[in-house]
PDB file of N, CA and C in Angstrom:
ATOM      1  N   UNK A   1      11.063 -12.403 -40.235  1.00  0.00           N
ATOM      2  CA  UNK A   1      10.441 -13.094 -39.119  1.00  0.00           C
ATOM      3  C   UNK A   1      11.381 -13.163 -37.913  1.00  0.00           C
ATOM      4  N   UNK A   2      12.758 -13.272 -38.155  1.00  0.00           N
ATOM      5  CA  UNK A   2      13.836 -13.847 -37.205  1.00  0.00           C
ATOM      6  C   UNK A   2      13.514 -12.150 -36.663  1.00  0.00           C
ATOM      7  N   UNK A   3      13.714 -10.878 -36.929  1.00  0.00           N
ATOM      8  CA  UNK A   3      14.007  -9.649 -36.349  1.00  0.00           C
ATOM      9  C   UNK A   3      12.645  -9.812 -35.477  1.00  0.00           C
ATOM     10  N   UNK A   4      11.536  -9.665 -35.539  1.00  0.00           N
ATOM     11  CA  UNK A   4      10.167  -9.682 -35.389  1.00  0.00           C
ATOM     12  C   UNK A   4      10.832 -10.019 -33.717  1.00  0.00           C
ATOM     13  N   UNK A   5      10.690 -12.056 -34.066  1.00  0.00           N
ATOM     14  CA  UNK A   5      10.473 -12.634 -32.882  1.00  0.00           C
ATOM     15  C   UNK A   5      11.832 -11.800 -31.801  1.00  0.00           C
ATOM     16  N   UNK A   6      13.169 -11.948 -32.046  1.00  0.00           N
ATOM     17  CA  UNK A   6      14.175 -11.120 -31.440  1.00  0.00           C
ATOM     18  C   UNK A   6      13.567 -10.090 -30.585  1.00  0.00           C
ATOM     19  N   UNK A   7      12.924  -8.968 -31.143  1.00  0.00           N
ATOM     20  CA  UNK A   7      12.238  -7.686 -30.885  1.00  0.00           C
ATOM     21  C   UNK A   7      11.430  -8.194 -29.600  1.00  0.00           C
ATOM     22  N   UNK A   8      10.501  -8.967 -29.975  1.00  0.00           N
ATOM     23  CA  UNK A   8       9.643  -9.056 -29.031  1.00  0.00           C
ATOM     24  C   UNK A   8      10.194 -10.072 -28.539  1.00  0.00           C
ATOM     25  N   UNK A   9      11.136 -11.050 -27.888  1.00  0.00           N
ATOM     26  CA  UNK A   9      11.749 -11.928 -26.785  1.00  0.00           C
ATOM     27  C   UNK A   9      12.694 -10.518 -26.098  1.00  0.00           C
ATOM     28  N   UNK A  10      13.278  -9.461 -26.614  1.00  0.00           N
ATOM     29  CA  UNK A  10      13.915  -8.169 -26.475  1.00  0.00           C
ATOM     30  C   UNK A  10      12.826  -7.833 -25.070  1.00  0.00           C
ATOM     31  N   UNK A  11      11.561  -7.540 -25.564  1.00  0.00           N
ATOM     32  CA  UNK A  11      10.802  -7.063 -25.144  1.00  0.00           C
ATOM     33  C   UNK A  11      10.249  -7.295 -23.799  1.00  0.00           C
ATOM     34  N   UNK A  12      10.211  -8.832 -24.072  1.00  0.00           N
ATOM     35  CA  UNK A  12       9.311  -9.909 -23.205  1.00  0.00           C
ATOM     36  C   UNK A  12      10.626  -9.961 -21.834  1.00  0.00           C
ATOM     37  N   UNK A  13      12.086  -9.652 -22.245  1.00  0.00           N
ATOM     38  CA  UNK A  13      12.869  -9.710 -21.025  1.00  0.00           C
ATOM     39  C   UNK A  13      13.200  -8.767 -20.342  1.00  0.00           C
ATOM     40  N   UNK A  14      13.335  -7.435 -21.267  1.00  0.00           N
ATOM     41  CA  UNK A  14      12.849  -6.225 -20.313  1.00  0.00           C
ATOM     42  C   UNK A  14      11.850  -6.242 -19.183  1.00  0.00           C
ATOM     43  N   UNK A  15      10.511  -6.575 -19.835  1.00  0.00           N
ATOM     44  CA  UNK A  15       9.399  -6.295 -19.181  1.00  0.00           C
ATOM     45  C   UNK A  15       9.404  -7.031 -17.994  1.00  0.00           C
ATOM     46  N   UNK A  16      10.298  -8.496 -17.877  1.00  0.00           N
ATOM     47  CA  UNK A  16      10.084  -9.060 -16.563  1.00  0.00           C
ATOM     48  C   UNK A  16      11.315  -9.202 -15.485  1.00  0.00           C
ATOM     49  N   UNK A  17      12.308  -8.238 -16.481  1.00  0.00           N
ATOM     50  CA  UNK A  17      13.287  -7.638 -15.433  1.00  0.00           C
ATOM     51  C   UNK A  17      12.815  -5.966 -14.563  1.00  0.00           C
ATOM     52  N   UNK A  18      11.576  -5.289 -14.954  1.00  0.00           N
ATOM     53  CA  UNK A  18      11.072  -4.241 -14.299  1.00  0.00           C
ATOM     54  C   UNK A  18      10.073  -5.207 -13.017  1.00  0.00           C
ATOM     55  N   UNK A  19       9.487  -6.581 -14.150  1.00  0.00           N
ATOM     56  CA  UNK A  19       8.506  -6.440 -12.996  1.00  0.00           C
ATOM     57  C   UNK A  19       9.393  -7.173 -11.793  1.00  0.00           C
ATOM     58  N   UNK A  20      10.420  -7.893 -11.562  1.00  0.00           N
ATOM     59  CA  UNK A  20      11.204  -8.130 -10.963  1.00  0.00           C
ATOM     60  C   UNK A  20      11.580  -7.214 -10.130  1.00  0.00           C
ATOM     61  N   UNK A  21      11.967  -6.224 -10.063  1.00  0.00           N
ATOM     62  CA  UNK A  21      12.704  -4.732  -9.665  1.00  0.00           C
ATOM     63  C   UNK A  21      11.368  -4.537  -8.565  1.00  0.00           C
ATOM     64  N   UNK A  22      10.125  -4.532  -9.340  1.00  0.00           N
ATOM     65  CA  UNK A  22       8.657  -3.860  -8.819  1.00  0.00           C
ATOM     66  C   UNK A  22       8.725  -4.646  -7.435  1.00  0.00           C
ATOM     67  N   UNK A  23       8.711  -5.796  -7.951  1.00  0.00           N
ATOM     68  CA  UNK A  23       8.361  -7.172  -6.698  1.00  0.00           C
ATOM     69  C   UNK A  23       9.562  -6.947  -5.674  1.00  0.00           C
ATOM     70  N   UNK A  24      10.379  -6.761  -5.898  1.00  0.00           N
ATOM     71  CA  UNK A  24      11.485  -6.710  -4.906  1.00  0.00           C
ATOM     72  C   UNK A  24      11.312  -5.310  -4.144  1.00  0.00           C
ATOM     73  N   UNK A  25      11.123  -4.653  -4.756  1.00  0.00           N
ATOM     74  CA  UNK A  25      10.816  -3.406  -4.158  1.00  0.00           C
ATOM     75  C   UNK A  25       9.622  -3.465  -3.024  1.00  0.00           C
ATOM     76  N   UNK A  26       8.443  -4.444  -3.708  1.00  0.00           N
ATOM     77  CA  UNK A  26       7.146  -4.286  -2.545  1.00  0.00           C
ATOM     78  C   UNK A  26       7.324  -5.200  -1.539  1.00  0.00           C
ATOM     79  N   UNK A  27       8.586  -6.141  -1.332  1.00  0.00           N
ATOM     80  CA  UNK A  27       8.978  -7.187  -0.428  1.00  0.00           C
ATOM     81  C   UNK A  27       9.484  -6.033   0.334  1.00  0.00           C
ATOM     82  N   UNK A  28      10.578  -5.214  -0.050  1.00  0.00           N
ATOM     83  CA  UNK A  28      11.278  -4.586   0.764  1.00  0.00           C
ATOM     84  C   UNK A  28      10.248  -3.430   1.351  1.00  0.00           C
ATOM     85  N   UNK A  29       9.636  -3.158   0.795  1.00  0.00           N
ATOM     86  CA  UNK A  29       8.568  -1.659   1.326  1.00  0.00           C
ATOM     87  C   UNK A  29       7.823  -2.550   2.288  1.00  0.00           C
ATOM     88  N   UNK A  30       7.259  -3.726   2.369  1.00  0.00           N
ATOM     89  CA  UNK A  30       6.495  -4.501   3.623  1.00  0.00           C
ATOM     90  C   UNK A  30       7.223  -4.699   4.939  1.00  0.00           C
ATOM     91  N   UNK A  31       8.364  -5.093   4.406  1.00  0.00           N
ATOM     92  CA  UNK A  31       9.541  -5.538   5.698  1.00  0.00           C
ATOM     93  C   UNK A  31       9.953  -4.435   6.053  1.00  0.00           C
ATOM     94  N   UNK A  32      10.424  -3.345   5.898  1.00  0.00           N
ATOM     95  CA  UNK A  32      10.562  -1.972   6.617  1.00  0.00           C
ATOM     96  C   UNK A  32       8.930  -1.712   7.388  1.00  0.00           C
ATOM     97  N   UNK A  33       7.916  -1.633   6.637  1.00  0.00           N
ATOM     98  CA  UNK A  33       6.538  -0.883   7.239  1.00  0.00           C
ATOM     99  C   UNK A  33       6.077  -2.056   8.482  1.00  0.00           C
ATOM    100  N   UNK A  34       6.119  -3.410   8.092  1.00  0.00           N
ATOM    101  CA  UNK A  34       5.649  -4.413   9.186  1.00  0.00           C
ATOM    102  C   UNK A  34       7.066  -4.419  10.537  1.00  0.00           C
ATOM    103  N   UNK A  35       8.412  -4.417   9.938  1.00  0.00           N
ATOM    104  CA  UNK A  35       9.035  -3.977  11.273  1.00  0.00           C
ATOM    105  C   UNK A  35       9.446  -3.064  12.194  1.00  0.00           C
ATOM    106  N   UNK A  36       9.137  -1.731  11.342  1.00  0.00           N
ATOM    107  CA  UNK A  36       8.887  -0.709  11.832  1.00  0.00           C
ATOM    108  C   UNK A  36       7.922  -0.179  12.736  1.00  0.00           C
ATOM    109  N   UNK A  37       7.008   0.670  11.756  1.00  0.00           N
ATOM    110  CA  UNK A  37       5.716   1.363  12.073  1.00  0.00           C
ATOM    111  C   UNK A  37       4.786   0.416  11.870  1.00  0.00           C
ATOM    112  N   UNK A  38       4.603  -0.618  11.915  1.00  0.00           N
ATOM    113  CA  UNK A  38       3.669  -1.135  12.214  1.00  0.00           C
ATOM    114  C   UNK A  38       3.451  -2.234  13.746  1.00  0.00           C
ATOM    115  N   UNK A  39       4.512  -1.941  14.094  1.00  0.00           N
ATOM    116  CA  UNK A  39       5.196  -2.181  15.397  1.00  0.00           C
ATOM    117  C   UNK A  39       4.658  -1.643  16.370  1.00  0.00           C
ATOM    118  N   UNK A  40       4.923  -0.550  15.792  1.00  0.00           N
ATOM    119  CA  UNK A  40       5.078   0.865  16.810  1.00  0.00           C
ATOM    120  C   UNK A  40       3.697   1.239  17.050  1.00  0.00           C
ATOM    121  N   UNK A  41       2.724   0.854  16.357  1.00  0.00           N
ATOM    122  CA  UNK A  41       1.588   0.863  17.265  1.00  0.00           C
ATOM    123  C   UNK A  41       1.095   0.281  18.096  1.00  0.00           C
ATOM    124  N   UNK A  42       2.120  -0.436  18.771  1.00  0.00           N
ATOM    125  CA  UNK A  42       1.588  -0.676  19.976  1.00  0.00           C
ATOM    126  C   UNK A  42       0.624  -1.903  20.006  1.00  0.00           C
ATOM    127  N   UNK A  43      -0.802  -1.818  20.813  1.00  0.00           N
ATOM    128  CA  UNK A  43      -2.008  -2.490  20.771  1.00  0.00           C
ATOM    129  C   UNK A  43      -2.846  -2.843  19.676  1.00  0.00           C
ATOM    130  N   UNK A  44      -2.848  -1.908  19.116  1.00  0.00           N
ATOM    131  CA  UNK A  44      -3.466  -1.264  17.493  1.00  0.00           C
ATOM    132  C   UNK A  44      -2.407  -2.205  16.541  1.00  0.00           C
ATOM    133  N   UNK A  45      -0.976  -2.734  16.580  1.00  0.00           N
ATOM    134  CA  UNK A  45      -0.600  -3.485  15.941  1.00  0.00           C
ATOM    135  C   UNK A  45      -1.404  -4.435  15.311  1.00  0.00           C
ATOM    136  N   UNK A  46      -1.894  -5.516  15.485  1.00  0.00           N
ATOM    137  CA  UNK A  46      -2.183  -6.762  14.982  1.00  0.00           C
ATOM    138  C   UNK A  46      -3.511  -6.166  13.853  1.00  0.00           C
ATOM    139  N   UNK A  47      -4.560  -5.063  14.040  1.00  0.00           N
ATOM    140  CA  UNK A  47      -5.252  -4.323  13.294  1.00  0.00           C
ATOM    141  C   UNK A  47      -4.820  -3.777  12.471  1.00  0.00           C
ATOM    142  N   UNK A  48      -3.416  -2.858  12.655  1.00  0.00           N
ATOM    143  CA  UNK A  48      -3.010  -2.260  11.863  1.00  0.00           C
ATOM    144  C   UNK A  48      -2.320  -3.517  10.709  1.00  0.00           C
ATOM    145  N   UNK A  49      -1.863  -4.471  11.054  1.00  0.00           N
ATOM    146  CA  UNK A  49      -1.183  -5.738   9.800  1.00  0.00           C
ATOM    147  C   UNK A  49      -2.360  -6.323   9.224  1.00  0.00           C
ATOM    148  N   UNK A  50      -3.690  -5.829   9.255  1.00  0.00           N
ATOM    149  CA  UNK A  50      -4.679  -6.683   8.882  1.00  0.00           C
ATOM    150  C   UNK A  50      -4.889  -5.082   7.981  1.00  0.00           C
ATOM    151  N   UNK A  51      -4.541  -4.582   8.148  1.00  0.00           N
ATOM    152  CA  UNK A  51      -5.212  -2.975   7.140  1.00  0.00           C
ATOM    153  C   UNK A  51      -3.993  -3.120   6.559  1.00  0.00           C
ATOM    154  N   UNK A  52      -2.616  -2.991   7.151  1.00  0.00           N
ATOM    155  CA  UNK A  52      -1.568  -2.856   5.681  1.00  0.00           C
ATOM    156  C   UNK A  52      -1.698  -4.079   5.049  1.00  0.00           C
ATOM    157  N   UNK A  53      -1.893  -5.384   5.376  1.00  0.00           N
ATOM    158  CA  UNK A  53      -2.252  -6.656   4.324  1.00  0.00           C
ATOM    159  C   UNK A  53      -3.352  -5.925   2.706  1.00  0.00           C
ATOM    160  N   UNK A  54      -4.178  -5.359   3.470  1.00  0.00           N
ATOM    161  CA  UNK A  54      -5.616  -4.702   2.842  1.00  0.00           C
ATOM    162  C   UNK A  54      -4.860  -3.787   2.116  1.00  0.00           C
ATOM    163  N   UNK A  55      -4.400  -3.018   2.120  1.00  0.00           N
ATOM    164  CA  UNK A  55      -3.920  -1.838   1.319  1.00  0.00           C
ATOM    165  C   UNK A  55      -3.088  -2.575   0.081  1.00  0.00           C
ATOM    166  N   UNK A  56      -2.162  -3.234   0.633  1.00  0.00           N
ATOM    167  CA  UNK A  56      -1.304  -4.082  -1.197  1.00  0.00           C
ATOM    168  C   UNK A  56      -2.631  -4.206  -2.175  1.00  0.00           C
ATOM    169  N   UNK A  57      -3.968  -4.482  -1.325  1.00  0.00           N
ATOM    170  CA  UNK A  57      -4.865  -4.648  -3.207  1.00  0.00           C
ATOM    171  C   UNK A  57      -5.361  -3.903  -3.062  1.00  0.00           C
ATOM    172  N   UNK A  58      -5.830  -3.208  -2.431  1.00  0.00           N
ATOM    173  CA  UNK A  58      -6.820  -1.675  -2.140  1.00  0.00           C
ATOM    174  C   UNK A  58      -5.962  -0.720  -1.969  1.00  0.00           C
ATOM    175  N   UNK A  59      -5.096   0.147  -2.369  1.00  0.00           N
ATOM    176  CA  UNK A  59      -4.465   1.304  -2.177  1.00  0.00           C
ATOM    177  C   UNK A  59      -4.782   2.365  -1.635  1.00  0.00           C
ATOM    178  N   UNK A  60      -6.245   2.228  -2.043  1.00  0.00           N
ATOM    179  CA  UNK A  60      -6.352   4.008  -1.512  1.00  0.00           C
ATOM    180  C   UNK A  60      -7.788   3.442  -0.893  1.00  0.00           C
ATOM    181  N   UNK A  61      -8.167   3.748   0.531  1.00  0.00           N
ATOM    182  CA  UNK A  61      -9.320   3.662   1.063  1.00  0.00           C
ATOM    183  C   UNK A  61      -9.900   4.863   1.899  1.00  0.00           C
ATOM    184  N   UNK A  62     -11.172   4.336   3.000  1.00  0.00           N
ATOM    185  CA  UNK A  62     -11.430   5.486   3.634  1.00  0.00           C
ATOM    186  C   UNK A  62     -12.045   4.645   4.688  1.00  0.00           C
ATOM    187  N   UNK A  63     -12.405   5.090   5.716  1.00  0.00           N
ATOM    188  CA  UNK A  63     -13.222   5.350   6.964  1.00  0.00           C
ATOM    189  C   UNK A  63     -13.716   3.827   7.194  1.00  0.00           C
ATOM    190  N   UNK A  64     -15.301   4.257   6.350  1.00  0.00           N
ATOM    191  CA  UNK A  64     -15.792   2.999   6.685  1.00  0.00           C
ATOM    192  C   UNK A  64     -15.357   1.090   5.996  1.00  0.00           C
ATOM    193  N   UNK A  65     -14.453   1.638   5.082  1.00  0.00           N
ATOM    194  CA  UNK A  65     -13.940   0.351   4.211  1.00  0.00           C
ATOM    195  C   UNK A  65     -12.756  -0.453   5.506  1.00  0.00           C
ATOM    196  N   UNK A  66     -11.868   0.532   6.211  1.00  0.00           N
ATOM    197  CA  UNK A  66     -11.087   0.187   7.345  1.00  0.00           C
ATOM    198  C   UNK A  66     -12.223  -0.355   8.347  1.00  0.00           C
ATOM    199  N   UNK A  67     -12.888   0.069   8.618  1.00  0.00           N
ATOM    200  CA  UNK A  67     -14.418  -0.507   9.539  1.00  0.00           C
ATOM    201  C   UNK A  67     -14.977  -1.866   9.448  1.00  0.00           C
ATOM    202  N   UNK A  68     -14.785  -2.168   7.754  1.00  0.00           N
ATOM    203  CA  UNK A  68     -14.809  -3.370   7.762  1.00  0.00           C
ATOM    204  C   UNK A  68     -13.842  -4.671   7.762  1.00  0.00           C
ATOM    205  N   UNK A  69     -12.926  -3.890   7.203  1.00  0.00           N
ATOM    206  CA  UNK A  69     -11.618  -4.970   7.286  1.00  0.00           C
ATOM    207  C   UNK A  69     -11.013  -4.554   8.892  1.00  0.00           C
ATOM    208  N   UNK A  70     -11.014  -4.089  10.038  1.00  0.00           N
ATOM    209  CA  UNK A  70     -10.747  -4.525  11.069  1.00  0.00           C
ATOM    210  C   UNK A  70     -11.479  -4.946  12.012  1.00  0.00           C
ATOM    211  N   UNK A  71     -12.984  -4.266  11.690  1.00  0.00           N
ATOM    212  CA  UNK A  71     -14.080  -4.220  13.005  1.00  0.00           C
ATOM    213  C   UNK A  71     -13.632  -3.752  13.938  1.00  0.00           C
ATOM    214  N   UNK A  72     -13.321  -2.672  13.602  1.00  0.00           N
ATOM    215  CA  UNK A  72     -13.275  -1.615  14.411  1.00  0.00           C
ATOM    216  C   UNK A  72     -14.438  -0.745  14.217  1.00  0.00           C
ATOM    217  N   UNK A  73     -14.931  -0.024  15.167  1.00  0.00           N
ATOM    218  CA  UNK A  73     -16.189   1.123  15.193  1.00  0.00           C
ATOM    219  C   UNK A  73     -15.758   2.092  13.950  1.00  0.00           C
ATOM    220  N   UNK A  74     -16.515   2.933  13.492  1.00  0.00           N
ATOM    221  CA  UNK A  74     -16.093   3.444  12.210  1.00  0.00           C
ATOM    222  C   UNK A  74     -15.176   4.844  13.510  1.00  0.00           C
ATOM    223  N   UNK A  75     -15.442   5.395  14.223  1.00  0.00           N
ATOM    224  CA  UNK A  75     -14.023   6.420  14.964  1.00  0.00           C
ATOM    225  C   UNK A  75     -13.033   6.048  15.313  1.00  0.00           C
ATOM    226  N   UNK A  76     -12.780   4.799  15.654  1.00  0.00           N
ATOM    227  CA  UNK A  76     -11.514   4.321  16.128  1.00  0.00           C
ATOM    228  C   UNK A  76     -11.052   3.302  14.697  1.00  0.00           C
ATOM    229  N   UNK A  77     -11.520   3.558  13.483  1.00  0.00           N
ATOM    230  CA  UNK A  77     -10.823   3.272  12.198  1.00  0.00           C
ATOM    231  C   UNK A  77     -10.440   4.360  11.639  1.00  0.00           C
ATOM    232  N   UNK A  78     -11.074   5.401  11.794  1.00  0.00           N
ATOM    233  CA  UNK A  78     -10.482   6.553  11.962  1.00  0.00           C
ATOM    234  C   UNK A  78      -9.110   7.235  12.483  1.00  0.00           C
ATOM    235  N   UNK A  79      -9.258   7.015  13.702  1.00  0.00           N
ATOM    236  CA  UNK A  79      -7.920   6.466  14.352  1.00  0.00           C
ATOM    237  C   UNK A  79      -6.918   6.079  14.063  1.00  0.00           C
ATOM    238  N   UNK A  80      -7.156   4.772  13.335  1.00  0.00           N
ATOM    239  CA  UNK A  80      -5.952   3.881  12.882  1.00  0.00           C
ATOM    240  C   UNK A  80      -5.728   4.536  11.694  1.00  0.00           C
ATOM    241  N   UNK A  81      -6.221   5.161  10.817  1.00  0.00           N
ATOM    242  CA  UNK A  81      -5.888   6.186   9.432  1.00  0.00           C
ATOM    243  C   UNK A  81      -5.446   6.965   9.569  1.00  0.00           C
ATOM    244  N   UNK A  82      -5.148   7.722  10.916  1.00  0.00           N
ATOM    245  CA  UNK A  82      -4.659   8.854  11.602  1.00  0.00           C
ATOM    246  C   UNK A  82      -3.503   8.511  12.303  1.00  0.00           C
ATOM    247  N   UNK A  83      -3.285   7.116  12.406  1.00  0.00           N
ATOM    248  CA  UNK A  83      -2.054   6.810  12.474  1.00  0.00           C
ATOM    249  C   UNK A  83      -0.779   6.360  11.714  1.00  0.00           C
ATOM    250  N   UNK A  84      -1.585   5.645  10.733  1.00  0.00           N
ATOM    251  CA  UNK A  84      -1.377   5.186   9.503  1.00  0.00           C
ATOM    252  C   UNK A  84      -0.718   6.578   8.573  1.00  0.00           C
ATOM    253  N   UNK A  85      -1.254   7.508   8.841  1.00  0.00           N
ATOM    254  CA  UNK A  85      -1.327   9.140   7.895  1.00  0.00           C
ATOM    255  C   UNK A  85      -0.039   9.636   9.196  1.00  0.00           C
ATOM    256  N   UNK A  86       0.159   9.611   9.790  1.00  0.00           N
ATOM    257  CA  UNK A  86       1.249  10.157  11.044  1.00  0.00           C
ATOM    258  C   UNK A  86       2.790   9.492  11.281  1.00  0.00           C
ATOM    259  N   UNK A  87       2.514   7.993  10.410  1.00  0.00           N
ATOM    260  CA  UNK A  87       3.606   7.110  10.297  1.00  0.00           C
ATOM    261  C   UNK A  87       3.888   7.406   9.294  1.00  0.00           C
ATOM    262  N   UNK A  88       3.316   7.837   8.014  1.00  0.00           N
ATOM    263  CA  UNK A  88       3.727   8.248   6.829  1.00  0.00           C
ATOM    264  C   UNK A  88       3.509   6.965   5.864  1.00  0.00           C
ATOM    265  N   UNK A  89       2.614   6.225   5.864  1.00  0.00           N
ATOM    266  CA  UNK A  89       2.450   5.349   5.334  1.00  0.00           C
ATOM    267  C   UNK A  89       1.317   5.626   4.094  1.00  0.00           C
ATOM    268  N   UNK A  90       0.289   6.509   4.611  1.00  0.00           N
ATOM    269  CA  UNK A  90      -1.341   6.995   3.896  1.00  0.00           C
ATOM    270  C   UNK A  90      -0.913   8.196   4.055  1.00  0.00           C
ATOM    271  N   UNK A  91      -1.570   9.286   3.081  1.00  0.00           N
ATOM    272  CA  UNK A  91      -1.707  10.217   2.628  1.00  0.00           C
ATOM    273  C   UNK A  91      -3.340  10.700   2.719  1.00  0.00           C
ATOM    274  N   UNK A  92      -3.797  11.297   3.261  1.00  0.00           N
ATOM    275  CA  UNK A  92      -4.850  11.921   3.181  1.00  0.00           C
ATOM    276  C   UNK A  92      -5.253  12.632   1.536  1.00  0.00           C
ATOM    277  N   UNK A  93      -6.075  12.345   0.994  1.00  0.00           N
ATOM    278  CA  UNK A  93      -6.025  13.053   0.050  1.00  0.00           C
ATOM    279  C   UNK A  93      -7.329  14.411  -0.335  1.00  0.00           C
ATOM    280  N   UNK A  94      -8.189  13.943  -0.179  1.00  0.00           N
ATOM    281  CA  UNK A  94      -9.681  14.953   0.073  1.00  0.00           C
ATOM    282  C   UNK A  94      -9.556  16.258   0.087  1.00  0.00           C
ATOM    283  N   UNK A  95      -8.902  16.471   1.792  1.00  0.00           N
ATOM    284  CA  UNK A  95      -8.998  17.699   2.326  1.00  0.00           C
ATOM    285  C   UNK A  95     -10.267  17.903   3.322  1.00  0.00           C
ATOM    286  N   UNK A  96     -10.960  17.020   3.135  1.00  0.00           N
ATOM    287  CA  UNK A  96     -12.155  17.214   3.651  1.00  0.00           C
ATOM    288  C   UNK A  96     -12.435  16.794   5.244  1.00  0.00           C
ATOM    289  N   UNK A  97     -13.659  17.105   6.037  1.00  0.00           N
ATOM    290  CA  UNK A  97     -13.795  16.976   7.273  1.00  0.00           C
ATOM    291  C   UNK A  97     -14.638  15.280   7.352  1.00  0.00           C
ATOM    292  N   UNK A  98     -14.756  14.882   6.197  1.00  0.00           N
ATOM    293  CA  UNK A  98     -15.572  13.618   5.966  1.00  0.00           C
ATOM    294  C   UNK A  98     -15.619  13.453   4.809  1.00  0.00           C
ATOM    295  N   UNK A  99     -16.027  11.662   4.763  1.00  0.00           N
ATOM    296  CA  UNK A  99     -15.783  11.275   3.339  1.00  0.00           C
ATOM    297  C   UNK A  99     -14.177  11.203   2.843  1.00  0.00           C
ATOM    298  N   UNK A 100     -13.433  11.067   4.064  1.00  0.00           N
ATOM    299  CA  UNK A 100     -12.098  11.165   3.623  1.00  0.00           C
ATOM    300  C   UNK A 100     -11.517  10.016   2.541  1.00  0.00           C
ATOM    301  N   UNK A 101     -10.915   9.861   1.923  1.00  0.00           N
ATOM    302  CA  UNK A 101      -9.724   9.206   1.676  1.00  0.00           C
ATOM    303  C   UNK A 101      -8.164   8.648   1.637  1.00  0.00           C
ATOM    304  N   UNK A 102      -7.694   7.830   1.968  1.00  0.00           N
ATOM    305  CA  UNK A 102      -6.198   7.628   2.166  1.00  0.00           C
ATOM    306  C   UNK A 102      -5.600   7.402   1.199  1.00  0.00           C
ATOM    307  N   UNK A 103      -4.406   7.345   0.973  1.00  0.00           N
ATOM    308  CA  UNK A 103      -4.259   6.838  -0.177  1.00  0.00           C
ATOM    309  C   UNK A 103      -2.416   6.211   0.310  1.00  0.00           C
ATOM    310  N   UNK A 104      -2.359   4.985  -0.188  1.00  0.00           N
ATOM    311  CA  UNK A 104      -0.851   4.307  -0.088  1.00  0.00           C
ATOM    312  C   UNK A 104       0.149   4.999  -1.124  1.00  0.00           C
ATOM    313  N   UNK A 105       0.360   5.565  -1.424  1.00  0.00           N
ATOM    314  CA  UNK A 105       0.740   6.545  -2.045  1.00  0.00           C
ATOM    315  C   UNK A 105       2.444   6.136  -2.598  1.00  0.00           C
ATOM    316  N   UNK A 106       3.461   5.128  -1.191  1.00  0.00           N
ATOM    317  CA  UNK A 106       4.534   4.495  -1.355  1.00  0.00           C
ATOM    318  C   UNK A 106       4.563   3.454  -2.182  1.00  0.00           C
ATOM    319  N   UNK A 107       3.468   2.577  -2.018  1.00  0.00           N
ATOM    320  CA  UNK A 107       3.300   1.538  -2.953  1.00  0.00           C
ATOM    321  C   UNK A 107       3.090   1.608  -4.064  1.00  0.00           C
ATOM    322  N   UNK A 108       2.095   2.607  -4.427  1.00  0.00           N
ATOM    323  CA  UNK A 108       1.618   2.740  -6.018  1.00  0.00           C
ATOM    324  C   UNK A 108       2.649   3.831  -6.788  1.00  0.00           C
ATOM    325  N   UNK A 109       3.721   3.926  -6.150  1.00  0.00           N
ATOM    326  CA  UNK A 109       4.831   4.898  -6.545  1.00  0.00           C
ATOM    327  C   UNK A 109       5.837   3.974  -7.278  1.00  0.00           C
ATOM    328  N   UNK A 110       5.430   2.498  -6.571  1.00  0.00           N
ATOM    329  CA  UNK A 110       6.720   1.952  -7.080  1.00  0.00           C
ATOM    330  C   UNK A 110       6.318   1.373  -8.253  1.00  0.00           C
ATOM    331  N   UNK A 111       5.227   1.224  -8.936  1.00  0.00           N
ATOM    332  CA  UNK A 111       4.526   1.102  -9.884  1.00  0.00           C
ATOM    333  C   UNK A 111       4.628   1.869 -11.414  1.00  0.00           C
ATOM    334  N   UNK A 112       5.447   3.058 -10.844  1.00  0.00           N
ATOM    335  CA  UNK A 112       5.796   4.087 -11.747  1.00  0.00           C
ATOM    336  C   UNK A 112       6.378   4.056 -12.808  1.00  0.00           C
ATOM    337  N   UNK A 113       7.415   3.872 -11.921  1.00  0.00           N
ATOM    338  CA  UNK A 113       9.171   3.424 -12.722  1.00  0.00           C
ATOM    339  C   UNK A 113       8.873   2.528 -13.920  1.00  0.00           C
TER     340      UNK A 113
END
């Protein structure tokens, strides 16, 4: 019984020294992207911190889902995905001329490890 419980308290402190590592990591990946490039857009700023807020639980979106979380017209959310994809933040993934998708691609990386 004594090896058992050991094993798994073994276990139980690993697991929340990764997720530790994880969390520190997505503090630091926000504070680079919000003082950076998310800066750097300019006007489009305060939209763009309301879409990277959106992306930590939604990772990978598209078009009209940005349409709704900024109210923005669905072309000029477009826009901001095209900026978002130019800062290096989203990844286009599709290929396609529509129906696109983005994808956070930095964040769910750190998820890996």
């Amino acid at each position: 019984m004594a090896q058992w419980l050991k094993f798994f308290l073994v276990g139980v402190a690993e697991t929340s020294a990764q997720a530790c590592s994880t969390f520190e990591a997505i503090i630091a990946l926000r504070q680079q992207l919000e003082g950076e490039k998310i800066l750097s857009l300019g006007t489009k700023a305060k939209k763009g911190g309301l879409l990277l807020n959106h992306l930590y639980q939604h990772p990978i979106v598209d078009g009209a889902e940005v349409s709704s979380v900024t109210g923005y017209s669905l072309p000029t959310a477009y826009k901001l995905l095209e900026a978002f994809e130019e800062l290096g933040i989203l990844e286009e993934t599709t290929g396609f001329q529509r129906n696109r998708k983005f994808v956070f691609q930095q964040y769910l990386d750190l998820f890996q490890g």
